[in-house]
N, C-alpha and C. Protein backbone atom coordinates (compact mmCIF):
# COMPACT_ATOMS: atom_id res chain seq x y z
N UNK A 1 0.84 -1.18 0.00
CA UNK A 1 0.00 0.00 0.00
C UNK A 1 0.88 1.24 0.00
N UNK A 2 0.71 2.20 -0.88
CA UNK A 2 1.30 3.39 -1.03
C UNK A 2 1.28 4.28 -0.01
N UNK A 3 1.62 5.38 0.18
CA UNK A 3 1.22 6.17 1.35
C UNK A 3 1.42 7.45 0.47
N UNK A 4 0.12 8.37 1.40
CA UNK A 4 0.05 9.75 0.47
C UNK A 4 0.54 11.25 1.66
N UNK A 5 1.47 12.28 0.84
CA UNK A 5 1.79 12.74 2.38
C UNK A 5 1.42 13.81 1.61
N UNK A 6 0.37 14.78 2.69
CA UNK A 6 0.15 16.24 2.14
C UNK A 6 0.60 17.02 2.95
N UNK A 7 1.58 18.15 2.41
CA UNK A 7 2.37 19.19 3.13
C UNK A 7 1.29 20.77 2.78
N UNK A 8 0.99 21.39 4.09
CA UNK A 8 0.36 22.42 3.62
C UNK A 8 1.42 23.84 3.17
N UNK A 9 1.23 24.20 1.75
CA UNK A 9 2.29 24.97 1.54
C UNK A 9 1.93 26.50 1.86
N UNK A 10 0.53 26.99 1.75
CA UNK A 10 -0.14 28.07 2.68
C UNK A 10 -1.23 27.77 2.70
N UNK A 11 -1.80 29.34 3.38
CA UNK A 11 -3.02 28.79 3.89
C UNK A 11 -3.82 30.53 3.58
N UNK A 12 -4.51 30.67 2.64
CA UNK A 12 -5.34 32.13 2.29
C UNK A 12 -6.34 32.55 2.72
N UNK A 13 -5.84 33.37 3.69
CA UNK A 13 -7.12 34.11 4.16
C UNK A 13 -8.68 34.56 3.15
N UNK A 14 -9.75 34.09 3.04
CA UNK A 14 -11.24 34.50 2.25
C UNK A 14 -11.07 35.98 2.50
N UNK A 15 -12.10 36.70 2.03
CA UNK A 15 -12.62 37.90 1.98
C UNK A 15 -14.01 37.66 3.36
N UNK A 16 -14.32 36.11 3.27
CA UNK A 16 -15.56 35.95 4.37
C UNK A 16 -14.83 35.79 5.88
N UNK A 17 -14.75 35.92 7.21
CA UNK A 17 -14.78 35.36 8.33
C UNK A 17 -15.12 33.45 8.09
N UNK A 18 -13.47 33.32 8.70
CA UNK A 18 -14.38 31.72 8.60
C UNK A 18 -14.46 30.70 7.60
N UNK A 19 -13.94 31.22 6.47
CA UNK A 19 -13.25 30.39 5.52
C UNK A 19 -11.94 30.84 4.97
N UNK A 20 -11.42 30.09 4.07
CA UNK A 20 -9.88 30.02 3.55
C UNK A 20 -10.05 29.00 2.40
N UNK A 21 -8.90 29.46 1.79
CA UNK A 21 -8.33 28.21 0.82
C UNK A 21 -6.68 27.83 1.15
N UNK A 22 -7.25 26.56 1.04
CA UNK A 22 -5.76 25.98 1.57
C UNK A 22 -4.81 25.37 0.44
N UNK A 23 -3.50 25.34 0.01
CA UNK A 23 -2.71 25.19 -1.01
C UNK A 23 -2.26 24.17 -0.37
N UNK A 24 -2.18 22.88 -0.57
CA UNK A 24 -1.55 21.76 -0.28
C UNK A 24 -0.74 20.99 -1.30
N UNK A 25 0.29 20.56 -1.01
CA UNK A 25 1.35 19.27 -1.83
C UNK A 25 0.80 18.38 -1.89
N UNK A 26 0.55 17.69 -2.43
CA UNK A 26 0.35 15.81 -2.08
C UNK A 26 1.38 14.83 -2.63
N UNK A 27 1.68 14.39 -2.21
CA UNK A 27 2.39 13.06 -2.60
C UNK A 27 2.91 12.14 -2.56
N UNK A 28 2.54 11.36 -3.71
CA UNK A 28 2.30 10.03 -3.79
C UNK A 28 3.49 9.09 -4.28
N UNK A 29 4.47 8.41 -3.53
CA UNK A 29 5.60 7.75 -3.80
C UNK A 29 5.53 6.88 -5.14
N UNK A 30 5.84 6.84 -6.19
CA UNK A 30 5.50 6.04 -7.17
C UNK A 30 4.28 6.51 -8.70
N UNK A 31 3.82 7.63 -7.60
CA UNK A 31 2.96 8.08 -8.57
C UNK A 31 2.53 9.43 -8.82
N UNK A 32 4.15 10.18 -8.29
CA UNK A 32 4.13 11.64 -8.59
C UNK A 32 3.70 12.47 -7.59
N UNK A 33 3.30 13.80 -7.82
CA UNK A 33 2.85 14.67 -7.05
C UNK A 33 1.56 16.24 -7.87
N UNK A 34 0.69 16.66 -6.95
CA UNK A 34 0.16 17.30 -7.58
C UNK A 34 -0.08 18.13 -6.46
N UNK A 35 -0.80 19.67 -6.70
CA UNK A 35 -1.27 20.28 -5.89
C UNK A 35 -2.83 20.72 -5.69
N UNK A 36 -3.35 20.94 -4.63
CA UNK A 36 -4.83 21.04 -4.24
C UNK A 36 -5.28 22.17 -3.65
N UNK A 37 -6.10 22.99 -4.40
CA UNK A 37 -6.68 24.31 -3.81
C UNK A 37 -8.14 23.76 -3.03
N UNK A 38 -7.96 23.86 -1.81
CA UNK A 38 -9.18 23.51 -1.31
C UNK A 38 -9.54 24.55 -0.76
N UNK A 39 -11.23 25.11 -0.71
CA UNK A 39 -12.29 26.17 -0.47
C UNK A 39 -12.55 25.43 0.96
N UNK A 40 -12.13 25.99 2.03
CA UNK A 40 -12.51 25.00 3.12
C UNK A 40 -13.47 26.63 4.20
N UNK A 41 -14.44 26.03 4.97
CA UNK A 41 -14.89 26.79 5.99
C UNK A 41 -15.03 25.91 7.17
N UNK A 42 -15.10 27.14 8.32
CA UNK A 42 -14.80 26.67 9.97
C UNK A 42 -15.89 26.09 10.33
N UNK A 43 -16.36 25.03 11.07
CA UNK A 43 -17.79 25.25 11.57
C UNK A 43 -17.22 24.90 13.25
N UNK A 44 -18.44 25.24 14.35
CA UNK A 44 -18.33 25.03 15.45
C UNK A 44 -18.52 23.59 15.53
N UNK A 45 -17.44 23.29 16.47
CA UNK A 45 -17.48 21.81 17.00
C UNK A 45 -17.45 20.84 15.68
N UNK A 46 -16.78 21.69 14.51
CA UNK A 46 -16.07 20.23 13.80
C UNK A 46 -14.86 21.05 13.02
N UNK A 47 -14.71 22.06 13.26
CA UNK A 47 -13.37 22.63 12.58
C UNK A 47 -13.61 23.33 11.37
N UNK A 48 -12.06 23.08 10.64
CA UNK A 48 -12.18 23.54 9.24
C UNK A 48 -12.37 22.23 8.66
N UNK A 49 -13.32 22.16 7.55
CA UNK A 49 -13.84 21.07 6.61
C UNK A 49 -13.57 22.01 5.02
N UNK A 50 -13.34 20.81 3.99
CA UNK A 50 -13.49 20.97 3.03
C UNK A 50 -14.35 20.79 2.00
N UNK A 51 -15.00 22.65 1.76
CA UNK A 51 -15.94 22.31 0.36
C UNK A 51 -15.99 22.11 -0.73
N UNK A 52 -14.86 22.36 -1.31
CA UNK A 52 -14.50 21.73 -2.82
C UNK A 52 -12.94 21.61 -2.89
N UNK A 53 -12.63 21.06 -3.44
CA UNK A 53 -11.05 21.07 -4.14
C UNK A 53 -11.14 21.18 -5.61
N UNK A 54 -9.76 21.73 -6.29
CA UNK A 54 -9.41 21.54 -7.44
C UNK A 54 -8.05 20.55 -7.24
N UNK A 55 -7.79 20.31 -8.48
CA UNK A 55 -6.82 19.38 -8.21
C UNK A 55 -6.13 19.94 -9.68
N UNK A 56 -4.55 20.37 -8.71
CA UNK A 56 -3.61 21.01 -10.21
C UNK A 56 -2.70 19.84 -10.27
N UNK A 57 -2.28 19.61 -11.83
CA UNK A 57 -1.21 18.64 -12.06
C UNK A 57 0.12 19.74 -12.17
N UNK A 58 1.21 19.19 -11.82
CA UNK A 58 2.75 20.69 -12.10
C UNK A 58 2.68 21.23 -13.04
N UNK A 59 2.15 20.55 -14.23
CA UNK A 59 2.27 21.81 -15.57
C UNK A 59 1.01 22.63 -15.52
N UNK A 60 -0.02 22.53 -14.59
CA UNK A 60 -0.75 23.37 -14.44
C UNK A 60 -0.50 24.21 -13.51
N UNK A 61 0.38 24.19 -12.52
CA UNK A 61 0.56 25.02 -11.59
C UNK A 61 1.62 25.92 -12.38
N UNK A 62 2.70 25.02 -13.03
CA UNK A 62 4.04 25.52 -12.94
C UNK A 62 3.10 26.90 -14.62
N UNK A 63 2.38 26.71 -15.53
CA UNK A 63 1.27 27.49 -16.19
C UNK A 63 0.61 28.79 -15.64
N UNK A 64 0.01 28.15 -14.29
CA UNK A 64 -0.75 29.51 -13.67
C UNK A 64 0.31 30.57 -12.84
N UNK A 65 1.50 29.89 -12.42
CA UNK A 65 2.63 30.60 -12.23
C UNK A 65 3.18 31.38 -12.87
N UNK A 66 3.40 31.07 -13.65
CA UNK A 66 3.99 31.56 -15.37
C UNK A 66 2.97 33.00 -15.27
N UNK A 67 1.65 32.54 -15.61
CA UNK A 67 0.90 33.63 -15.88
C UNK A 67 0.77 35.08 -15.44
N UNK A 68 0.58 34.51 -13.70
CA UNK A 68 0.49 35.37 -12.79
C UNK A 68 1.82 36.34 -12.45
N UNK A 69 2.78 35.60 -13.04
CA UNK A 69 4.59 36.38 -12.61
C UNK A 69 4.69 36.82 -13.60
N UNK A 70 4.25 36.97 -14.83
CA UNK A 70 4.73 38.44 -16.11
C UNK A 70 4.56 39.31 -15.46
N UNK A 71 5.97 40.38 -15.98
CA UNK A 71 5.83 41.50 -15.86
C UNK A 71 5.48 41.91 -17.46
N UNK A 72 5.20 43.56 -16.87
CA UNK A 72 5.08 44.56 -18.32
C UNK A 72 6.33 44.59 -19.09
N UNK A 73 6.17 44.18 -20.24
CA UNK A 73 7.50 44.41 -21.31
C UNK A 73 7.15 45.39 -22.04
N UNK A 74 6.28 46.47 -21.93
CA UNK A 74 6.58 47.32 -22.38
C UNK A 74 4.87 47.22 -23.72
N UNK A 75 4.32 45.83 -23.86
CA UNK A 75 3.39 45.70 -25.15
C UNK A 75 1.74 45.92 -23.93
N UNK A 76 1.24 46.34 -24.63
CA UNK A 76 0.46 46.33 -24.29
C UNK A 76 -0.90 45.03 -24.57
N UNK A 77 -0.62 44.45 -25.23
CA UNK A 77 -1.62 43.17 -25.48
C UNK A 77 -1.28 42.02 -25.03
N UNK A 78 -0.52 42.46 -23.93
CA UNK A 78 -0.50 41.44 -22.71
C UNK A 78 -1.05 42.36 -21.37
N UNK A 79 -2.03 41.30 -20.59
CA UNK A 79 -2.29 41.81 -19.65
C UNK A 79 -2.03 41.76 -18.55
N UNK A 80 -2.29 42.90 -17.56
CA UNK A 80 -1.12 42.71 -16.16
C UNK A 80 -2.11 43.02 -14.80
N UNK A 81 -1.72 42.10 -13.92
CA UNK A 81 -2.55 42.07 -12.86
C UNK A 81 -2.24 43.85 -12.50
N UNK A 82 -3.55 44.49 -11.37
CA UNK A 82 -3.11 45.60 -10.67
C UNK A 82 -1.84 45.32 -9.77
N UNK A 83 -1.62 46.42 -8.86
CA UNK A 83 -0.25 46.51 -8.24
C UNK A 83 -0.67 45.62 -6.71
N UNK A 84 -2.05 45.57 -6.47
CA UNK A 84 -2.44 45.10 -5.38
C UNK A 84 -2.31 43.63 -5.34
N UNK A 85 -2.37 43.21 -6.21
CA UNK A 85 -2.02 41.17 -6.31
C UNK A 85 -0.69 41.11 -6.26
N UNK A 86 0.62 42.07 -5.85
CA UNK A 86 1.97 41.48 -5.85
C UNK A 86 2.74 41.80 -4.29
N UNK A 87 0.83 42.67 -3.76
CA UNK A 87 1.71 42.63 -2.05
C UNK A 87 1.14 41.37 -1.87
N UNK A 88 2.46 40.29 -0.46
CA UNK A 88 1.93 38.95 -0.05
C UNK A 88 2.25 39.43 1.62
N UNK A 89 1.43 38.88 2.29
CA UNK A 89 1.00 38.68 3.86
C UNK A 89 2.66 38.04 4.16
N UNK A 90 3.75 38.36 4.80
CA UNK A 90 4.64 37.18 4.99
C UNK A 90 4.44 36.15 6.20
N UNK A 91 3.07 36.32 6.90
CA UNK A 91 2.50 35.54 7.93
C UNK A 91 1.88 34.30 7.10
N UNK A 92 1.39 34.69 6.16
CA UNK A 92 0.70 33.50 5.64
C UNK A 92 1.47 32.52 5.19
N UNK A 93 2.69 32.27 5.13
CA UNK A 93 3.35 31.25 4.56
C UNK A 93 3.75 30.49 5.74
N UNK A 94 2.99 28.76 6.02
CA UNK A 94 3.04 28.28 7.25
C UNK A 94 3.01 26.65 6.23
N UNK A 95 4.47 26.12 6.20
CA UNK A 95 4.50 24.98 5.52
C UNK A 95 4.40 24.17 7.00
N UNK A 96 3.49 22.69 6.74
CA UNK A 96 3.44 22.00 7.60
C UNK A 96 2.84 20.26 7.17
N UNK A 97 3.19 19.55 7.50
CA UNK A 97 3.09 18.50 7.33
C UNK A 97 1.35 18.12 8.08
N UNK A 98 0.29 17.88 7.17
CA UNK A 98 -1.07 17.81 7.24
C UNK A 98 -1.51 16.37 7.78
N UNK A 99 -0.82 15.43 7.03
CA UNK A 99 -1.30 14.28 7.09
C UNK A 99 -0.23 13.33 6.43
N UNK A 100 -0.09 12.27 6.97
CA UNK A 100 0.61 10.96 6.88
C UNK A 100 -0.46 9.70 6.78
N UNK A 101 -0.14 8.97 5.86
CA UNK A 101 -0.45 7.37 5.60
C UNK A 101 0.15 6.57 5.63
N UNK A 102 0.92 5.52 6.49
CA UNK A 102 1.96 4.39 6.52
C UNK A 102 1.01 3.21 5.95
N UNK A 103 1.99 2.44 5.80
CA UNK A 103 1.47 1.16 4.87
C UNK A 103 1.02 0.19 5.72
């Protein structure tokens, strides 16, 4: 039996009280690795739970990376995030080991 280890690589504060999306590693010895945006909210007396996930493969991450990190070269028919998507929280970056599966 394989074992799957998810490392949380951050953790994003919502715009709501009480939810987040969480950026997690996963991986799977033998069968690669991918990453997981999960939409998770708090509830009383059961925590944070998860309401949806996406599930990125690396060339989709290492893609939306790409995207999001152009700068302006100067053309204009490329488009560029505002100046407000390139401040980052340096609190929010809290790598941690989520979960373990032994065989």
């Amino acid at each position: 039996m394989t074992h799957r280890v998810e490392t949380t690589l951050t953790s994003l504060p919502a715009a709501v009280e009480n939810e987040r999306i969480l950026v997690v590693l996963v991986q799977i010895p033998g069968d690669g690795s991918h990453v997981e945006l999960r939409q998770q909210s708090f509830g009383e007396g059961i925590g944070w739970f998860t309401q949806s996930t996406i599930h990125m493969e690396p060339g989709q991450v290492a893609a939306l990376k790409s995207a999001l990190g152009r700068t302006s070269t100067g053309s204009t028919s490329s488009p560029r995030l505002p100046r407000e998507y390139s401040k980052v929280n340096p609190t929010t970056w809290q790598p941690r080991l989520v979960q373990a599966d032994s065989a």
